[in-house]
Protein backbone atom coordinates (compact mmCIF):
# COMPACT_ATOMS: atom_id res chain seq x y z
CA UNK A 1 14.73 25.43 -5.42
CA UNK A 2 13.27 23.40 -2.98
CA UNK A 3 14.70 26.33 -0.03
CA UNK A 4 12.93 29.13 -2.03
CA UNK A 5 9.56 27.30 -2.07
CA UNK A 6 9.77 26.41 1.51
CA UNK A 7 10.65 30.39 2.09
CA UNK A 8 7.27 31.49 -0.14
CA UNK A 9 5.33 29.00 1.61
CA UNK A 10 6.04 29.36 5.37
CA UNK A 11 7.95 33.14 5.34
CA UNK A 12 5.85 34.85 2.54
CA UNK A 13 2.57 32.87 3.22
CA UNK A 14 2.44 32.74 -0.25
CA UNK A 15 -0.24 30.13 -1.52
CA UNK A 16 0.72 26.91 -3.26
CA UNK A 17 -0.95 27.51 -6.59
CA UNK A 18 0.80 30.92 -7.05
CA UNK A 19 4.12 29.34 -5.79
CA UNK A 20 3.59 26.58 -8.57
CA UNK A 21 3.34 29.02 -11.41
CA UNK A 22 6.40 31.42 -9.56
CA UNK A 23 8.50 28.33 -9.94
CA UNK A 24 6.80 26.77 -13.27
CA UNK A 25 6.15 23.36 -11.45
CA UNK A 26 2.53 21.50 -10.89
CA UNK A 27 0.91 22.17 -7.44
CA UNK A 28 1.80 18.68 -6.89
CA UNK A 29 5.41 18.41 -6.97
CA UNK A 30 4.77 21.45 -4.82
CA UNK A 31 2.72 19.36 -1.96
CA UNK A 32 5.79 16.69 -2.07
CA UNK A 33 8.06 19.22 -0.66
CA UNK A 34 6.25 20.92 1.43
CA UNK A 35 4.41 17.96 3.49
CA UNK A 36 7.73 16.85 3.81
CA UNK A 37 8.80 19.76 6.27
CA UNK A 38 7.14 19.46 9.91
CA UNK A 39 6.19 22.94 9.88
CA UNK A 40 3.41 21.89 7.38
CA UNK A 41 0.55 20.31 9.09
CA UNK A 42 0.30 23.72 11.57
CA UNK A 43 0.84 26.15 9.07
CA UNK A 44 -1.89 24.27 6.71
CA UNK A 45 -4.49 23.80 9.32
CA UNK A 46 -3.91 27.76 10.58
CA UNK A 47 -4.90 28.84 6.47
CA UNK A 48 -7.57 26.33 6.41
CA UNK A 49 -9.06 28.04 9.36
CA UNK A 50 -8.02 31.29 8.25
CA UNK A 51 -9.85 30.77 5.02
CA UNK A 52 -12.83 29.85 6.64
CA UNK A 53 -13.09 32.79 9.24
CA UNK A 54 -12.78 34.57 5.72
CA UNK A 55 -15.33 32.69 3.53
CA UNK A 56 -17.68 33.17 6.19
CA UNK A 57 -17.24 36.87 6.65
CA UNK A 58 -18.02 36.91 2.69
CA UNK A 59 -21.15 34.15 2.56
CA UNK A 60 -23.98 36.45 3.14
CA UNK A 61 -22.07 38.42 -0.20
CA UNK A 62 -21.84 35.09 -1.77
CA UNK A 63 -25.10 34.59 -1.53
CA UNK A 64 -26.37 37.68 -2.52
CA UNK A 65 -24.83 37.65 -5.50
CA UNK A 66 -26.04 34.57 -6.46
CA UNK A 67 -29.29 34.77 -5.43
CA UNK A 68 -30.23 38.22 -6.07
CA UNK A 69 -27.76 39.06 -8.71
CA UNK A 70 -27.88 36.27 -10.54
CA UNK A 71 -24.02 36.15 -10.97
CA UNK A 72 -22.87 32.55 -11.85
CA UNK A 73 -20.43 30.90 -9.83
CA UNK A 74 -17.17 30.79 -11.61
CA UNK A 75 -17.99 34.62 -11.48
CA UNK A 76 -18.29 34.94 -7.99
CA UNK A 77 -14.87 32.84 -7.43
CA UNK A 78 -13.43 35.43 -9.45
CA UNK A 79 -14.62 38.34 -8.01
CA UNK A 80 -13.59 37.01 -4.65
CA UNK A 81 -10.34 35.00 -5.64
CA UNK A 82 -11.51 31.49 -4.10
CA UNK A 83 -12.49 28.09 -5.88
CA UNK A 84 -15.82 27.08 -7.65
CA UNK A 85 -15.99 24.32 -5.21
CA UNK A 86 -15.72 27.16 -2.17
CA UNK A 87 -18.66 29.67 -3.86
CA UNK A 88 -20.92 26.01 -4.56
CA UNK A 89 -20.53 24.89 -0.64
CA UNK A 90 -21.69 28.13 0.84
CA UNK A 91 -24.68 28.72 -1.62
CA UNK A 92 -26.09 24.95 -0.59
CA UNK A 93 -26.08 25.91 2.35
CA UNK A 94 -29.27 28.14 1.43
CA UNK A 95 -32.56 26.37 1.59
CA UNK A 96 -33.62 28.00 -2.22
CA UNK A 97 -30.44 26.15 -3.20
CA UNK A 98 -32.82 23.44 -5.27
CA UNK A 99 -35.03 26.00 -6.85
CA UNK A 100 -32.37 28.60 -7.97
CA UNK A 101 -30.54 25.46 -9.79
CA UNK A 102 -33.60 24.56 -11.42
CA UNK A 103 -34.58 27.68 -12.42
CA UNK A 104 -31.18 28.61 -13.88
CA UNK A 105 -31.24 25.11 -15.59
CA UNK A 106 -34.25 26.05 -17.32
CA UNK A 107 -33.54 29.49 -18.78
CA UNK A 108 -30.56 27.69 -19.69
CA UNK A 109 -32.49 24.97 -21.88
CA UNK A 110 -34.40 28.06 -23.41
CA UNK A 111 -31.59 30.33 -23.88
CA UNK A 112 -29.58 27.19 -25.58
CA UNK A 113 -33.10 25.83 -27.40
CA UNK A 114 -32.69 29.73 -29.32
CA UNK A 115 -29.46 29.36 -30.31
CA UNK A 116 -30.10 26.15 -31.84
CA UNK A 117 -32.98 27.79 -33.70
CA UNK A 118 -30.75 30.47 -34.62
CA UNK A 119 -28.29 28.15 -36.54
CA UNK A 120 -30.58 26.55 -38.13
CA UNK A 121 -32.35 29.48 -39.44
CA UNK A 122 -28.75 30.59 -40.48
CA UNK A 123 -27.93 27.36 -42.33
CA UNK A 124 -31.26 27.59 -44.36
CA UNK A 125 -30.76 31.06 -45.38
CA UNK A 126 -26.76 30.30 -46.07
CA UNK A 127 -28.47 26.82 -48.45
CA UNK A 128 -30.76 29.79 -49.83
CA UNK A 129 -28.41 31.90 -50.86
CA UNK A 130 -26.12 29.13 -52.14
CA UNK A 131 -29.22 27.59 -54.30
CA UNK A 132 -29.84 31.23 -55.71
CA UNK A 133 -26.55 31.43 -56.56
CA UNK A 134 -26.33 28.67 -58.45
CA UNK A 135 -30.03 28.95 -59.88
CA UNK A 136 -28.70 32.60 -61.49
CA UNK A 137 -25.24 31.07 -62.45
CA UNK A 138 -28.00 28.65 -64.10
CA UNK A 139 -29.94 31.64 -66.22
CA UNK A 140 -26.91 33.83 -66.99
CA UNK A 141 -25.87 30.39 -68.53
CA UNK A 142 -28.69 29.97 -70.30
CA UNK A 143 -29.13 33.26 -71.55
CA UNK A 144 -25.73 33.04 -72.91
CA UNK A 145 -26.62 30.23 -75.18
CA UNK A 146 -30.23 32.07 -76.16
CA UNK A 147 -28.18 34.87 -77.09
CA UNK A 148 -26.11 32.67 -79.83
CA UNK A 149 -29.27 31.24 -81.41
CA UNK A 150 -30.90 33.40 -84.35
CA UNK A 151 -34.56 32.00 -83.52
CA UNK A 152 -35.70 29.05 -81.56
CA UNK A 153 -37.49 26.63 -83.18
CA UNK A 154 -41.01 25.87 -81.56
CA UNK A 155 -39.30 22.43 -80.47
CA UNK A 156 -36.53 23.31 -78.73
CA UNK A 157 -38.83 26.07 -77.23
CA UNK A 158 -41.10 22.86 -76.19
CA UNK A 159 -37.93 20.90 -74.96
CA UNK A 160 -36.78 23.91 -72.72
CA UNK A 161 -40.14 24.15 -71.11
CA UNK A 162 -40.88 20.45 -70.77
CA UNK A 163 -42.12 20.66 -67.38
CA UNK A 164 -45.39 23.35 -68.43
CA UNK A 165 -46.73 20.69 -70.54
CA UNK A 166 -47.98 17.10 -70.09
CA UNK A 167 -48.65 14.38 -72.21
CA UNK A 168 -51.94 13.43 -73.73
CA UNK A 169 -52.12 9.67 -75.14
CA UNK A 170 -55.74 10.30 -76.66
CA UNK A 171 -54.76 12.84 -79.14
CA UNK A 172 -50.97 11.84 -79.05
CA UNK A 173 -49.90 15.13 -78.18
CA UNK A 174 -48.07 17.77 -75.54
CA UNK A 175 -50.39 20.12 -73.79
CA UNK A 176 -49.33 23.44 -72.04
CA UNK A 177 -51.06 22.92 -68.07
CA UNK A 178 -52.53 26.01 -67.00
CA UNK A 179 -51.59 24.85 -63.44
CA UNK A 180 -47.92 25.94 -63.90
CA UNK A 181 -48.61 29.70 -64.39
CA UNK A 182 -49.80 31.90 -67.32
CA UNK A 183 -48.30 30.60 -70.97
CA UNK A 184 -45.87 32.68 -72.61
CA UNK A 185 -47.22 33.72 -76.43
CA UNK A 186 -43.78 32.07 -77.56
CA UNK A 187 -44.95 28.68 -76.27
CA UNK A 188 -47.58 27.15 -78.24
CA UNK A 189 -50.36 24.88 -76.24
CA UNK A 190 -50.56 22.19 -77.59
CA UNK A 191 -47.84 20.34 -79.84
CA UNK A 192 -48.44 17.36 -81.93
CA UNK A 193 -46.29 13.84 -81.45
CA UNK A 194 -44.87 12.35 -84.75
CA UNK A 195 -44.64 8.96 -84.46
CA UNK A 196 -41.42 7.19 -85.83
């Protein structure tokens, strides 16, 4: 094992993190071996320069991208098979560096302050629906038990619609209240209070 990754590192030029998942060990346990070879501090420092000649050939893209595209950086590191860390040191390196972040944090704030409205609005209209639901589970119930009943008595029609009518102590009695909509010609307006 430990010949093979030496052979993909130095040979192949392969780099570590592919060699990791070729092998199915961490990038780690990959470093031990390798800085343990003497061949390693050359060949490292000739890909770290190698990788910068190459990152620079690609900053003005970097930055164009960013900058005038709008592409966000994990993006970029894709498109160009390098690190976040890589695509977020060349694009400081641009005096509009400050701005761009600030403006991106800000549509950001918006574009997350909308979703937030969004669910909301969703969970209100899902309560809605779930109050409706239950308000005509409520009158299918209801007219179920109307249904069973020859006639209502003027009472029970009284009792049902308790909340239309309010109580008067002076003459002892229930009045309808115009307030709470038109009276039905079933409901009488005013009903008298035995006393017991």
């Amino acid at each position: 094992m430990k010949n093979e990754i030496l052979s993909l590192y130095f040979d192949k030029k392969i780099a570590i993190s592919k060699i990791a998942k070729m092998v199915s060990k961490s990038r780690t346990s990959i470093y031990e071996i390798l800085k343990k070879d003497e061949r390693y501090e050359v060949e490292s420092q000739r890909r770290r320069k190698l990788s910068e000649f190459e990152i620079a050939k690609k900053e003005e893209k970097i930055t164009r991208l960013f900058y005038e595209k709008r592409l966000k950086v994990y993006e970029i590191a894709g498109i160009f098979n390098i690190s976040n860390a890589t695509v977020t040191r060349v694009i400081k390196k641009d005096l509009n560096y400050k701005n761009e972040k600030a403006r991106r944090k800000g549509e950001s704030r918006k574009i997350n302050r909308e979703k937030s409205k969004l669910a909301i609005k969703k969970k209100r209209v899902k309560i809605r629906e779930e109050e409706l639901r239950i308000l005509l589970k409520l009158q299918k119930q209801n007219a179920i038990d109307m249904s069973r009943m020859s006639k209502l008595s003027t009472k029970k029609m009284v009792e049902m619609n308790l909340n239309h009518y309010k109580y008067n102590p002076i003459s002892k009695s229930l009045e309808f209240v115009e307030a709470s909509g038109s009276k039905p010609n079933d409901l009488p307006y005013k009903v008298i209070l035995n006393e017991r």
